[in-house]
C-alpha atoms as a PDB file:
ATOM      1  CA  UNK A   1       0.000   0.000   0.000  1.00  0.00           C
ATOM      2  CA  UNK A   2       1.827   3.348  -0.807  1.00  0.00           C
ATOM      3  CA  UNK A   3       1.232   6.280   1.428  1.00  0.00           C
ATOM      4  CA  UNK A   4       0.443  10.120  -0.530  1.00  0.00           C
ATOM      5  CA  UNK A   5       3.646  12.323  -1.130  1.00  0.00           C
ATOM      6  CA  UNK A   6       4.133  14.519   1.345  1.00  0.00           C
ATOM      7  CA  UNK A   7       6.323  16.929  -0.488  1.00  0.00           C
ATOM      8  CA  UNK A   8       5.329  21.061   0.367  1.00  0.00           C
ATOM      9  CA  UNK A   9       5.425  23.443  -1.880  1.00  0.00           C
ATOM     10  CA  UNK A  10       7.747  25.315  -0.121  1.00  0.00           C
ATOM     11  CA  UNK A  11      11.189  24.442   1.141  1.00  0.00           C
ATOM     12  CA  UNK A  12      13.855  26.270   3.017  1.00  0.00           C
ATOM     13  CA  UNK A  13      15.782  27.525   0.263  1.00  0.00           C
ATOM     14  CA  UNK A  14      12.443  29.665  -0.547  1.00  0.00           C
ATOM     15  CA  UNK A  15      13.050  30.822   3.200  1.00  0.00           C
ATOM     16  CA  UNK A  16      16.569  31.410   2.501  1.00  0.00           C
ATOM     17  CA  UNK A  17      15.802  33.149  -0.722  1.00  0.00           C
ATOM     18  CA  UNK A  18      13.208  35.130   0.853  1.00  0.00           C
ATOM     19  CA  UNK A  19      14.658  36.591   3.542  1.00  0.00           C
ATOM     20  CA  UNK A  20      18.040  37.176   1.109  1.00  0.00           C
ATOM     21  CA  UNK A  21      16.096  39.452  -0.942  1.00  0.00           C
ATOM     22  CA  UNK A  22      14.715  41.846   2.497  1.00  0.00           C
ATOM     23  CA  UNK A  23      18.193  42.001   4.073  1.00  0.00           C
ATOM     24  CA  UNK A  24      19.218  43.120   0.478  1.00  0.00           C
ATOM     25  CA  UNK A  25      16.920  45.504  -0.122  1.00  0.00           C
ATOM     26  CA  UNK A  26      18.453  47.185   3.368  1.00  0.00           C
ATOM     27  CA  UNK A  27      21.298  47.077   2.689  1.00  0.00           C
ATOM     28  CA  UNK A  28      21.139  48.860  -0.631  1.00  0.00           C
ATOM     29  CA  UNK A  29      19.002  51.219   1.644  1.00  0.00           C
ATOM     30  CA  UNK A  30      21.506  51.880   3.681  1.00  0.00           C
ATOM     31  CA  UNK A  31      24.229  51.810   1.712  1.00  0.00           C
ATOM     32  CA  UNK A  32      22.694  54.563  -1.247  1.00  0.00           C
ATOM     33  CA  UNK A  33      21.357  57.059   1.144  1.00  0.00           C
ATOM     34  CA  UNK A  34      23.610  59.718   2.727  1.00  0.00           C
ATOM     35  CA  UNK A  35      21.348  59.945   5.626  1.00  0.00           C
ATOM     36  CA  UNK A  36      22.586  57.398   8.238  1.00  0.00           C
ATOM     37  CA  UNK A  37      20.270  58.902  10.803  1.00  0.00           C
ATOM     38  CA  UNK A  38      17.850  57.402  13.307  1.00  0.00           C
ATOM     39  CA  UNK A  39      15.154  57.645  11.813  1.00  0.00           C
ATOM     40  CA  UNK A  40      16.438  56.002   8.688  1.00  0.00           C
ATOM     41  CA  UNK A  41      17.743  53.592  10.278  1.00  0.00           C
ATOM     42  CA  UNK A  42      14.455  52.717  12.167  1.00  0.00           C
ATOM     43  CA  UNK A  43      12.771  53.153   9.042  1.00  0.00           C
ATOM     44  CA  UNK A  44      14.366  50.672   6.621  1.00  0.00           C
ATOM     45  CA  UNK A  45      15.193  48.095  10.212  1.00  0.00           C
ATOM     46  CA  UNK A  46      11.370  48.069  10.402  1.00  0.00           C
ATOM     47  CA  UNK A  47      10.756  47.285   7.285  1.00  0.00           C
ATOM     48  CA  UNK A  48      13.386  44.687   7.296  1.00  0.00           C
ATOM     49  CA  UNK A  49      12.116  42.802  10.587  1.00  0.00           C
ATOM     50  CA  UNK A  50       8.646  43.466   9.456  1.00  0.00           C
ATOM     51  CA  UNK A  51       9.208  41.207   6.272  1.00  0.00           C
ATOM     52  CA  UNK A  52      11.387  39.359   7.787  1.00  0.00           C
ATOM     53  CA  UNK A  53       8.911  38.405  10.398  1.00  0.00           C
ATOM     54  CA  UNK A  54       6.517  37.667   7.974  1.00  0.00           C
ATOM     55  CA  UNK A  55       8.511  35.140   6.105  1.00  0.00           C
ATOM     56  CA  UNK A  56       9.063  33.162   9.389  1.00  0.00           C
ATOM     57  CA  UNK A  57       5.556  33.296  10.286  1.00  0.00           C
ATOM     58  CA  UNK A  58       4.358  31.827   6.695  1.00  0.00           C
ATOM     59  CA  UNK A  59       6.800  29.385   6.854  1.00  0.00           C
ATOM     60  CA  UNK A  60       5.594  27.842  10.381  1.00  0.00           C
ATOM     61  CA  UNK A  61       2.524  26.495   7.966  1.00  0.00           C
ATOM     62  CA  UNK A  62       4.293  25.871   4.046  1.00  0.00           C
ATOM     63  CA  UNK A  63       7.681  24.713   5.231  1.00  0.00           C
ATOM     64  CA  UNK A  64       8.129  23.307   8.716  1.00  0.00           C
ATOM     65  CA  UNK A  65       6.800  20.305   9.853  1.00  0.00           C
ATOM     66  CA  UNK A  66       5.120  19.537  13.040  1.00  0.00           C
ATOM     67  CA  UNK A  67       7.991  19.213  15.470  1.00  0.00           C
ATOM     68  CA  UNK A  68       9.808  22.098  13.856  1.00  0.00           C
ATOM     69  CA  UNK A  69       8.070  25.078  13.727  1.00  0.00           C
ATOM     70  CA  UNK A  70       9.172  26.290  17.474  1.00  0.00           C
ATOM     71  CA  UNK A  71      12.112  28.705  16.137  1.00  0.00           C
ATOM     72  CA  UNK A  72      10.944  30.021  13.047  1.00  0.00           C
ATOM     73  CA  UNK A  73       7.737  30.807  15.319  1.00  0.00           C
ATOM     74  CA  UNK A  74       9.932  32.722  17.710  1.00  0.00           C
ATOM     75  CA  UNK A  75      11.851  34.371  15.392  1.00  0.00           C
ATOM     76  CA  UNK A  76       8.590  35.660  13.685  1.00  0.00           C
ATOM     77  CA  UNK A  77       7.264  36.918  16.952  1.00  0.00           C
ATOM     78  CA  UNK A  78      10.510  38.481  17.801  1.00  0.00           C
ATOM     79  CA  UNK A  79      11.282  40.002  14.129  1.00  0.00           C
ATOM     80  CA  UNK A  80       7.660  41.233  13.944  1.00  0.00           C
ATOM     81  CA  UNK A  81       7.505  42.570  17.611  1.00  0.00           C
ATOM     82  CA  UNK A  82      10.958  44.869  16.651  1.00  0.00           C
ATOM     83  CA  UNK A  83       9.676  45.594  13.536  1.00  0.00           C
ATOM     84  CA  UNK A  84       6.788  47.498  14.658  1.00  0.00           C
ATOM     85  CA  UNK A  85       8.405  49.266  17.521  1.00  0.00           C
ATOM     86  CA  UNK A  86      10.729  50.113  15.057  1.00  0.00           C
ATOM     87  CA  UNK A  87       7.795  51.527  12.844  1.00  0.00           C
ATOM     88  CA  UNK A  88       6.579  54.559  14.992  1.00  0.00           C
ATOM     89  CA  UNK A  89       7.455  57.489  13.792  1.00  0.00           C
ATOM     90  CA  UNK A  90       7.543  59.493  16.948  1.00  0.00           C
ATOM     91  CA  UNK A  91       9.726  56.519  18.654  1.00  0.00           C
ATOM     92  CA  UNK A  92      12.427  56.899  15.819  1.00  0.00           C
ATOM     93  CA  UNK A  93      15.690  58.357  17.824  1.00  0.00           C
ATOM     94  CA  UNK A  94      19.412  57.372  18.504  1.00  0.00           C
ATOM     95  CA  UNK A  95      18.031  55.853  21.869  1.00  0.00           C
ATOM     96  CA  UNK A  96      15.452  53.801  20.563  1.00  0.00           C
ATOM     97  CA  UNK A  97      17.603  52.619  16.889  1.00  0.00           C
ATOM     98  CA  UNK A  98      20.581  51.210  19.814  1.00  0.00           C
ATOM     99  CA  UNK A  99      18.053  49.645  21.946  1.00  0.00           C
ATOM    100  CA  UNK A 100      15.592  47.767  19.256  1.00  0.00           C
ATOM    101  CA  UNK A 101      18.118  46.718  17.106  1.00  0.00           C
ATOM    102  CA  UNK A 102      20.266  45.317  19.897  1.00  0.00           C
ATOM    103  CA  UNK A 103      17.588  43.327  21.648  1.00  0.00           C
ATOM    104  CA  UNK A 104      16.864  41.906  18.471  1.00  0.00           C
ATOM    105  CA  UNK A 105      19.867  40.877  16.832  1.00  0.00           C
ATOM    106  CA  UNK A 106      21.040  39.441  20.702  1.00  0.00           C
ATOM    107  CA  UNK A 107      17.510  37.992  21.416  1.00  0.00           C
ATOM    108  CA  UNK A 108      17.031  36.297  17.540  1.00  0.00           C
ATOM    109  CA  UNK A 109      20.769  35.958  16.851  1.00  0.00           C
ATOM    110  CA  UNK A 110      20.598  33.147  20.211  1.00  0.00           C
ATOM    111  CA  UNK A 111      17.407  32.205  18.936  1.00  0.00           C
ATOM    112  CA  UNK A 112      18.735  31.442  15.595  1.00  0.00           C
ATOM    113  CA  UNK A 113      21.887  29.776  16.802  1.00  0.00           C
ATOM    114  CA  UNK A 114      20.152  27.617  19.285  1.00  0.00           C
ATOM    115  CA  UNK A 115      17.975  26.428  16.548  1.00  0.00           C
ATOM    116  CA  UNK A 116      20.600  25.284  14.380  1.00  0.00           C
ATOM    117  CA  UNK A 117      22.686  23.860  17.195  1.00  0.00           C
ATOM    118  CA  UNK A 118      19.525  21.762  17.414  1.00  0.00           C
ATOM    119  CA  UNK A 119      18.920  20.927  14.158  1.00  0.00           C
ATOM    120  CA  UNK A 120      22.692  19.769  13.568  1.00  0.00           C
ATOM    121  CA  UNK A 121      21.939  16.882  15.568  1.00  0.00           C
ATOM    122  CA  UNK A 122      19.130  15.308  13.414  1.00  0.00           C
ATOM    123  CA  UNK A 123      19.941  16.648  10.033  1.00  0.00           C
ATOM    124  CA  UNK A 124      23.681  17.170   9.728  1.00  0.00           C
ATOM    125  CA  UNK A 125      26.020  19.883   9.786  1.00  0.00           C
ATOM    126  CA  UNK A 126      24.944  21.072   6.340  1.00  0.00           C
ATOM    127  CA  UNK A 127      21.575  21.671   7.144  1.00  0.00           C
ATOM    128  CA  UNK A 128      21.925  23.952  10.216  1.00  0.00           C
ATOM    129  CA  UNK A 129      25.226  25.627   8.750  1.00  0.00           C
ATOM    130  CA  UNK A 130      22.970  28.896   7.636  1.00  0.00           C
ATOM    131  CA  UNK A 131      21.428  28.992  10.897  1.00  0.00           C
ATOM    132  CA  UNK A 132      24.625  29.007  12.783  1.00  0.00           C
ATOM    133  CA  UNK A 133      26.467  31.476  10.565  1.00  0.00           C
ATOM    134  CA  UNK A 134      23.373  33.887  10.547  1.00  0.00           C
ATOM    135  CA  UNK A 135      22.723  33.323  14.679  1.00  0.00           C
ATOM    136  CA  UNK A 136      26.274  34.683  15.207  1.00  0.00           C
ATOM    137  CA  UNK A 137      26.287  37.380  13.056  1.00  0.00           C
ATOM    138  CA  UNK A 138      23.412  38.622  14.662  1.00  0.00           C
ATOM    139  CA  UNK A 139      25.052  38.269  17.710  1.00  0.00           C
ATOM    140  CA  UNK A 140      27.765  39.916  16.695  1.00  0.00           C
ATOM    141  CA  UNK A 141      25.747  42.570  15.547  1.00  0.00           C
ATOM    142  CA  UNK A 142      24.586  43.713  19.263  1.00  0.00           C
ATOM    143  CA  UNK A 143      27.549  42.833  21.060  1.00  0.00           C
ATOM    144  CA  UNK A 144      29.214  45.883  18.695  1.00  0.00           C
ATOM    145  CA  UNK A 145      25.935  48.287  18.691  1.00  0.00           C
ATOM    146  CA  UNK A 146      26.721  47.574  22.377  1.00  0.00           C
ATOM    147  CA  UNK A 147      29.964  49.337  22.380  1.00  0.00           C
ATOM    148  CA  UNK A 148      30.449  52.621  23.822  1.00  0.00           C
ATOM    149  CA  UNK A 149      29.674  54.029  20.326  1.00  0.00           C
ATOM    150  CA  UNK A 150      26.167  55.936  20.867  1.00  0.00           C
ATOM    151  CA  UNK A 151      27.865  59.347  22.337  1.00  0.00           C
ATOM    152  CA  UNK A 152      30.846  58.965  19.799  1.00  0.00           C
ATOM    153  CA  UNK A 153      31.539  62.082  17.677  1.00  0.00           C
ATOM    154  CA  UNK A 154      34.110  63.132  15.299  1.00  0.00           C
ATOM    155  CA  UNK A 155      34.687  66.700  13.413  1.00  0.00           C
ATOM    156  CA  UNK A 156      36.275  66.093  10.403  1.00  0.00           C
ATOM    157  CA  UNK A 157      36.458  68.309   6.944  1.00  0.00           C
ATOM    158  CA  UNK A 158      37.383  67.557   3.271  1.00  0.00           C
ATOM    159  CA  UNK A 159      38.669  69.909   1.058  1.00  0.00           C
ATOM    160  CA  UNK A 160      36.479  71.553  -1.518  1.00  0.00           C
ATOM    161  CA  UNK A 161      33.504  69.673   0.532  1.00  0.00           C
ATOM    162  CA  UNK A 162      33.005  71.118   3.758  1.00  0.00           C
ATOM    163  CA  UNK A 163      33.321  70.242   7.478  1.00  0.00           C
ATOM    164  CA  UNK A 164      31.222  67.198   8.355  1.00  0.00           C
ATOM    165  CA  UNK A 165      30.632  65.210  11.915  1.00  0.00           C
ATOM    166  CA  UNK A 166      31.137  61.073  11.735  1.00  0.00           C
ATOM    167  CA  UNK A 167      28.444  60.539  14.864  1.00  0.00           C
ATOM    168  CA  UNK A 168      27.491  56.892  16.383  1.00  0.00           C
ATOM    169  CA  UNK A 169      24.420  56.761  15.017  1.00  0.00           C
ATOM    170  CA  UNK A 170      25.834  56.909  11.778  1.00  0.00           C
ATOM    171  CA  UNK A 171      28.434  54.279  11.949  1.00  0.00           C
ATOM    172  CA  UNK A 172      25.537  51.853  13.884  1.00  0.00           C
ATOM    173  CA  UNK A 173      23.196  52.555  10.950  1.00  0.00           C
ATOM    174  CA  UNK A 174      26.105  51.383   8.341  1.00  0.00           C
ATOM    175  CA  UNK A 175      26.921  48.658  10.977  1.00  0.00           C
ATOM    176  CA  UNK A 176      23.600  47.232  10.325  1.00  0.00           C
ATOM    177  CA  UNK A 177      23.789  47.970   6.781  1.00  0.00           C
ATOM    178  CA  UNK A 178      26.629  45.586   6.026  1.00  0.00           C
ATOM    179  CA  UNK A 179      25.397  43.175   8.753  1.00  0.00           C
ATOM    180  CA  UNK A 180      22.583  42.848   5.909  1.00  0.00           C
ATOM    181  CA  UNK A 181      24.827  43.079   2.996  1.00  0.00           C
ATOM    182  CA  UNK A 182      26.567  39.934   4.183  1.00  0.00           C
ATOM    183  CA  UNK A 183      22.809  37.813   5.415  1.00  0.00           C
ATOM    184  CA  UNK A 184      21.762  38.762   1.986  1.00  0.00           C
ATOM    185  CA  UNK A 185      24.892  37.292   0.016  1.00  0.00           C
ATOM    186  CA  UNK A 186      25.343  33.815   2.423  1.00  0.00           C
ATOM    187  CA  UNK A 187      21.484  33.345   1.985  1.00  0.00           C
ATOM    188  CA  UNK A 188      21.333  33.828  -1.875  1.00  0.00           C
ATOM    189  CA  UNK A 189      24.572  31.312  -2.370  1.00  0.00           C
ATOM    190  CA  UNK A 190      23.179  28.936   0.113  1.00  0.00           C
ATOM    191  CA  UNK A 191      19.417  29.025  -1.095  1.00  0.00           C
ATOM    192  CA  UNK A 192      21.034  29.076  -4.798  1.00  0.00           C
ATOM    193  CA  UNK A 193      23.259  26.005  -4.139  1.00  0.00           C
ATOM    194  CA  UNK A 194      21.790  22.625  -5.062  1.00  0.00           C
ATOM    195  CA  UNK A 195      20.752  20.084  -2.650  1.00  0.00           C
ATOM    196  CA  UNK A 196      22.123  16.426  -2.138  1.00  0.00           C
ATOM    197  CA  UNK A 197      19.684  14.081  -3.020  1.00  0.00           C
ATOM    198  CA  UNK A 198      17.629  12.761   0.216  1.00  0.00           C
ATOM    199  CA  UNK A 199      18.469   8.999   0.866  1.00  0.00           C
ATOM    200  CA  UNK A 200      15.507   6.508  -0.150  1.00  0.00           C
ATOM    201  CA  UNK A 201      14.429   4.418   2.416  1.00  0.00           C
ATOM    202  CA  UNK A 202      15.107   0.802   1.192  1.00  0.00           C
ATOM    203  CA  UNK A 203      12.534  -1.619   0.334  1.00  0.00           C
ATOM    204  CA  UNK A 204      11.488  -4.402   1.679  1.00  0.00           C
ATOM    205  CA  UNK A 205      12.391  -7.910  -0.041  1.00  0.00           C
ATOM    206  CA  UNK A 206       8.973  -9.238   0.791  1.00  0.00           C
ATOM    207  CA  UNK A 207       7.342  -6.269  -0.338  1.00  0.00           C
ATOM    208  CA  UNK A 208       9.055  -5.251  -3.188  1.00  0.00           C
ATOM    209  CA  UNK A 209       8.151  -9.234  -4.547  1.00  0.00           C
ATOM    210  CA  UNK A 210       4.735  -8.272  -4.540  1.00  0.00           C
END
């Protein structure tokens, strides 16, 4: 008696593809605008989380099965909680930018990186490898923002261009920028990168006679 495929439509490389394309979009954000402020920052983080967020949260139903759904859950929650907070206008300062962005990349960077530690143990190195990488960059990511950076300012001029001031909130912003340069390149390559072939489960002699 054969059993119906249970093959989804979705997979994780469409997760990995997915959230490739949001952390890119930030970072060429970021990375075109000569406005590094706060509430820049805030403004394309939100979006980022917010969409970010929402990728997890689909994927809880198209991708994950039962059993597995616990991180991307949390890390929808978390992304979609720091999204919004990140999405009021009146909220967006230098205070606020530090503080959301480094609970989140501390609080889904562990998240992430717990997950994958997890997953390593059923599915291989290979298949938690993004997880890892990602859940310490993130990490990474608040343990700088949590450098004594915020108050940092520095009076500098260019000839022919003017006098200009390199503040913290400006490097922080770029800081995040490249964190998603780099999410956005290691997810395209690994959602781009073919997959081995899953192992068949053998067949039965006595059923494979019949």
């Amino acid at each position: 008696m054969t059993t119906p495929s249970s093959e989804r439509a979705f997979d994780v490389r469409h997760v990995q593809l997915a959230r490739a394309l949001f952390a890119a979009l930030a970072a060429v954000m970021v990375t075109f605008s000569s406005d590094h402020s706060a509430p820049l920052g805030l403004g394309v983080f939100s979006g980022f989380a917010l969409a970010t967020g929402l990728v997890f949260a689909l994927s809880v139903w198209l991708v994950f099965p039962r059993g597995e759904r616990v991180i991307p859950a949390l890390l929808a929650v978390v992304s979609i909680v720091a999204g919004l907070v990140g999405s009021v206008g009146s909220w967006r300062t230098t205070g606020v930018f530090f503080g959301v962005v480094i609970a989140w990349a501390l609080v889904s960077g562990v998240i992430e990186l717990v997950g994958a530690l997890r997953q390593r143990k059923t599915v291989g190195a290979a298949g938690a490898r993004d997880g890892v990488l990602i859940g310490i960059l993130s990490i990474v990511l608040g343990v700088v923002l949590m450098l004594p950076i915020q108050q940092y300012a520095l009076d500098y001029s260019i000839a022919g261009a003017g006098s200009f001031t390199l503040t913290g909130i400006t490097i922080a912003v770029g800081l995040f920028g490249g964190y998603a340069a780099v999410v956005a390149v290691f997810l395209a390559i690994a959602g781009f990168s073919p997959r081995r072939p899953e192992p068949v489960p053998a067949v039965p002699s006595e059923e494979a006679a019949s």
